[in-house]
Structures are given as structure tokens and as C-alpha cells.
C-alpha atoms as a PDB file:
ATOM      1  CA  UNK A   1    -147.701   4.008 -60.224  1.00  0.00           C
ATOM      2  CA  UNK A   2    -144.643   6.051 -60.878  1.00  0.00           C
ATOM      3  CA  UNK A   3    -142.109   3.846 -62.853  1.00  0.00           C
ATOM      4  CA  UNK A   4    -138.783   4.921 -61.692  1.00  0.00           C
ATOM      5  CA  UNK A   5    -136.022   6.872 -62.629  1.00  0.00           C
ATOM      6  CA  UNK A   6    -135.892   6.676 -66.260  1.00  0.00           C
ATOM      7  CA  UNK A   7    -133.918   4.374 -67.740  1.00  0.00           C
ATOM      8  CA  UNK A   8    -132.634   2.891 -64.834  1.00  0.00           C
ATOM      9  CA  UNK A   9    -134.863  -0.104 -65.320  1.00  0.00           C
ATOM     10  CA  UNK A  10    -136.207   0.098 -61.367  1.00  0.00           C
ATOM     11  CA  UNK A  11    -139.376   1.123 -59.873  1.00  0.00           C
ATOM     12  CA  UNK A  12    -139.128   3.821 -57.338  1.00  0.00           C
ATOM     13  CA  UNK A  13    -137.771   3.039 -53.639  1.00  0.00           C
ATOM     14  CA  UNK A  14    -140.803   0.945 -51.943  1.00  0.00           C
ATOM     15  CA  UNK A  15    -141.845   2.626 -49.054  1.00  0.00           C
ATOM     16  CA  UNK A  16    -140.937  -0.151 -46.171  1.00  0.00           C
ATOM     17  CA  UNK A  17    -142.851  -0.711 -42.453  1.00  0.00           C
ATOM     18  CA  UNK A  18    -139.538  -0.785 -39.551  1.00  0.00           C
ATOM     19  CA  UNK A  19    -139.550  -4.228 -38.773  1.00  0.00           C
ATOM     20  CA  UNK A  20    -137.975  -4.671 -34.993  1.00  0.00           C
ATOM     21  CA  UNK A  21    -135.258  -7.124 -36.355  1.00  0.00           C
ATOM     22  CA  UNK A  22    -134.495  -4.989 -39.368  1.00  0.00           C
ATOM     23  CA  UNK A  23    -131.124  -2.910 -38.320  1.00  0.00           C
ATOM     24  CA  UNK A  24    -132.462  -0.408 -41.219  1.00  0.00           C
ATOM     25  CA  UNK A  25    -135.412   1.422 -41.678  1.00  0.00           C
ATOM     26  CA  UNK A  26    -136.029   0.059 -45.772  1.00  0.00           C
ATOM     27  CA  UNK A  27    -133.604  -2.124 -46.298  1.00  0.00           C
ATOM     28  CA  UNK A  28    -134.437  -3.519 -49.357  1.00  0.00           C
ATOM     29  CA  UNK A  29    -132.549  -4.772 -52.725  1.00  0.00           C
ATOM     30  CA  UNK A  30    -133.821  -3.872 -56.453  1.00  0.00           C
ATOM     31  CA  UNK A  31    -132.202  -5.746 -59.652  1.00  0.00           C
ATOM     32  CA  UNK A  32    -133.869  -3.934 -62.387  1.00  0.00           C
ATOM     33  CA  UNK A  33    -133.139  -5.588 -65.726  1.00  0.00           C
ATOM     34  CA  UNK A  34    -132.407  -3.444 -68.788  1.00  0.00           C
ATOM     35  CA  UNK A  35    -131.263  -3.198 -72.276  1.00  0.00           C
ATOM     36  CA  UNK A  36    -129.900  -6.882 -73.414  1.00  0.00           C
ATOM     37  CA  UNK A  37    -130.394  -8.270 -69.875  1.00  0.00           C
ATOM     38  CA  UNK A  38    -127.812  -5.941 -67.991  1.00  0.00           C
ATOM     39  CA  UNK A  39    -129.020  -4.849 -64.950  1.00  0.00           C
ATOM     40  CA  UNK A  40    -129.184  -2.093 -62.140  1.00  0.00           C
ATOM     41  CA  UNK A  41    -128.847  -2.335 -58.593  1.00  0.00           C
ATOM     42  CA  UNK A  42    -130.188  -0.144 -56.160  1.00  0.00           C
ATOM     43  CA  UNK A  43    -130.685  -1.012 -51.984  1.00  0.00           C
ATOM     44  CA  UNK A  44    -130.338   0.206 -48.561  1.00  0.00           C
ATOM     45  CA  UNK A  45    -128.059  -2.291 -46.926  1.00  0.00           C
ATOM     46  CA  UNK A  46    -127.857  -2.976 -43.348  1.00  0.00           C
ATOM     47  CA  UNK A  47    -124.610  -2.721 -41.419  1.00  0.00           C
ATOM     48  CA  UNK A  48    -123.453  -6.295 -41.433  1.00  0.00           C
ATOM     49  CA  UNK A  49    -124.943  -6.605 -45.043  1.00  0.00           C
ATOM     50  CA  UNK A  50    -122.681  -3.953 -46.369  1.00  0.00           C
ATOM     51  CA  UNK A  51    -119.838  -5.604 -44.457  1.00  0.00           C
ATOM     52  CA  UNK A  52    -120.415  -8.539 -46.044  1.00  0.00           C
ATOM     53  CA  UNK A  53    -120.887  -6.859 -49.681  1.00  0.00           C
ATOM     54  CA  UNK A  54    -117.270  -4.687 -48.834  1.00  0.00           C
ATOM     55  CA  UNK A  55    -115.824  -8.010 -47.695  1.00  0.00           C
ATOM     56  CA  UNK A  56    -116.467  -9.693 -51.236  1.00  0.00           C
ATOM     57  CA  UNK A  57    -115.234  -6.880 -53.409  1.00  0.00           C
ATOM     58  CA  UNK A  58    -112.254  -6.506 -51.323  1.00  0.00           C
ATOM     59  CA  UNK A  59    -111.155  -9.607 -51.554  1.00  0.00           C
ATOM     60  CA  UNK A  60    -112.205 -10.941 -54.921  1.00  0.00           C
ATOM     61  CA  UNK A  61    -111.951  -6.740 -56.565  1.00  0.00           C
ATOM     62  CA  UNK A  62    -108.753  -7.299 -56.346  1.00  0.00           C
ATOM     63  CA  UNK A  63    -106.383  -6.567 -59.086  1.00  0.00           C
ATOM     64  CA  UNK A  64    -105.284  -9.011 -60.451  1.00  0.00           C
ATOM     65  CA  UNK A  65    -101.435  -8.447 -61.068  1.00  0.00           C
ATOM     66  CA  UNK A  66     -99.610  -5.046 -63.182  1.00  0.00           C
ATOM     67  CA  UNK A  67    -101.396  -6.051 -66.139  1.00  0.00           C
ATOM     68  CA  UNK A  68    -104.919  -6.178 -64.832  1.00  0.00           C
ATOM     69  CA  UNK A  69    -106.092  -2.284 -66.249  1.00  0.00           C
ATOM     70  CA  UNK A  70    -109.587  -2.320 -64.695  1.00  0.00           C
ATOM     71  CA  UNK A  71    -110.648   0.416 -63.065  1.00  0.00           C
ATOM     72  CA  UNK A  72    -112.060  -0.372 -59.384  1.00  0.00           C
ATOM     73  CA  UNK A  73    -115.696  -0.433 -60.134  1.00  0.00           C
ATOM     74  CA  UNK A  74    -115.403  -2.757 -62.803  1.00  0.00           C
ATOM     75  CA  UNK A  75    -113.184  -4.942 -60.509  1.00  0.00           C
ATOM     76  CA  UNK A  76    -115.921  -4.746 -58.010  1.00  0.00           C
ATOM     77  CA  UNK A  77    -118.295  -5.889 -60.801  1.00  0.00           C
ATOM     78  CA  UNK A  78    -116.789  -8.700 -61.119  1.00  0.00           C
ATOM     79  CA  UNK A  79    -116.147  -9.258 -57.701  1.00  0.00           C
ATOM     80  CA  UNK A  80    -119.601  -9.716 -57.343  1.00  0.00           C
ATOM     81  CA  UNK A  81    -120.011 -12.043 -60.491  1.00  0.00           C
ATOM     82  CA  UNK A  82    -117.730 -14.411 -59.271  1.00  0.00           C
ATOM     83  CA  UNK A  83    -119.015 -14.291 -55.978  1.00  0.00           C
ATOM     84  CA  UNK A  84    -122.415 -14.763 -57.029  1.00  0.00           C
ATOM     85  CA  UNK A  85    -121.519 -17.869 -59.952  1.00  0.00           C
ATOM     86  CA  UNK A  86    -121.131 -21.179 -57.514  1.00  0.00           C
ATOM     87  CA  UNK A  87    -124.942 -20.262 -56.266  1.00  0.00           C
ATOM     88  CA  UNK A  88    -127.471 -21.603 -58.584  1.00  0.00           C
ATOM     89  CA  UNK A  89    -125.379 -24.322 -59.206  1.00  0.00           C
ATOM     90  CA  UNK A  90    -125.826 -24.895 -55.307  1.00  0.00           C
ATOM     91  CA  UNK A  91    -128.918 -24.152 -54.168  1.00  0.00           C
ATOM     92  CA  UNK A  92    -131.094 -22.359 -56.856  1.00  0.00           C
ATOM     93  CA  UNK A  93    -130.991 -24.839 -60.011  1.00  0.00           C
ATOM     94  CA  UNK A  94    -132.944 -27.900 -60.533  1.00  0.00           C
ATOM     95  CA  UNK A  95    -130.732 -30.770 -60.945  1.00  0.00           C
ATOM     96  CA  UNK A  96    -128.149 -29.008 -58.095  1.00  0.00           C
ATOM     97  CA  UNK A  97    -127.683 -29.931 -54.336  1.00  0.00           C
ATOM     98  CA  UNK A  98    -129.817 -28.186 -52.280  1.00  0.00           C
ATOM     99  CA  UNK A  99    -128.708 -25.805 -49.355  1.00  0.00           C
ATOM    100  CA  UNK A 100    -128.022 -27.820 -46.015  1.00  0.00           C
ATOM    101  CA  UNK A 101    -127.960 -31.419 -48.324  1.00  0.00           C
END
């Protein structure tokens, strides 16, 4: 089993079977976890996923005012982040509400 590109913390790209419904050949969505808990992403998005994703960090990758000296991938970082926080809190942890009620 190969294990990745090195130091990326991810296996190799899993070979995937077209499903019909797909809209990708291999979509799929890696989180590899590395040093100290950081992590790396790596996917194959479909069309309406990516819309989605570009959606998020345009809106929320914002900057935030002239004093805001982030450079555009780290806005998008946090884009994400903050998209990402009201989640477990929703759905995912014990103790939360669960999706739908």
C-alpha cells in the first residue's frame, strides 16, 4: 500500500467505480491529519460541490476591512473554519440537536 505523497499526511487518490449519479468520475474528499493536528485537504469536487465550496469562501473570505492583512488563501482558510464551526454543535455532537429536529 503506497502511503501518499510524503508528508502530506494523505494516502494516495483511491481509485473510484463511476457511479451514474456521481457528476464526477472520483469525486472524493481526503482530510489527512498531520503534525499537531493540522490537516491537508485533497478532493475532486463535483460542479455544484465546488460552487458551493466558491460560494463560502467568497462570501465569508472576505476581507475584513483596510486593516485585515491576510492574504486570500488564508482568508479562504478561515472561510471555511467559520463555515464549518455551527456543525457539530448541530448535528454531529452528543448533547446537540440533531439534523431535521
Amino acid at each position: 500500500m503506497s502511503k501518499g505523497r510524503q508528508g502530506s499526511g494523505l494516502p494516495d487518490a483511491p481509485a473510484r467505480p463511476r457511479h451514474p449519479d456521481d457528476g464526477l468520475d472520483g469525486r472524493y474528499l481526503q482530510v489527512g491529519i498531520t503534525f499537531g493536528g493540522a490537516a491537508v485537504i485533497r478532493g475532486n469536487l463535483t460542479s455544484e460541490c465546488a460552487v458551493a465550496v466558491r460560494a463560502v469562501t467568497g462570501a465569508l473570505g472576505k476581507k475584513a476591512g483596510l486593516e485585515d492583512d491576510r492574504t486570500e488563501p488564508k482568508r479562504f482558510h478561515d472561510a471555511l473554519q467559520l463555515s464549518c464551526t455551527p456543525l457539530p454543535r448541530v448535528c454531529c455532537c452528543p448533547g446537540g440537536t440533531s439534523h431535521g429536529g
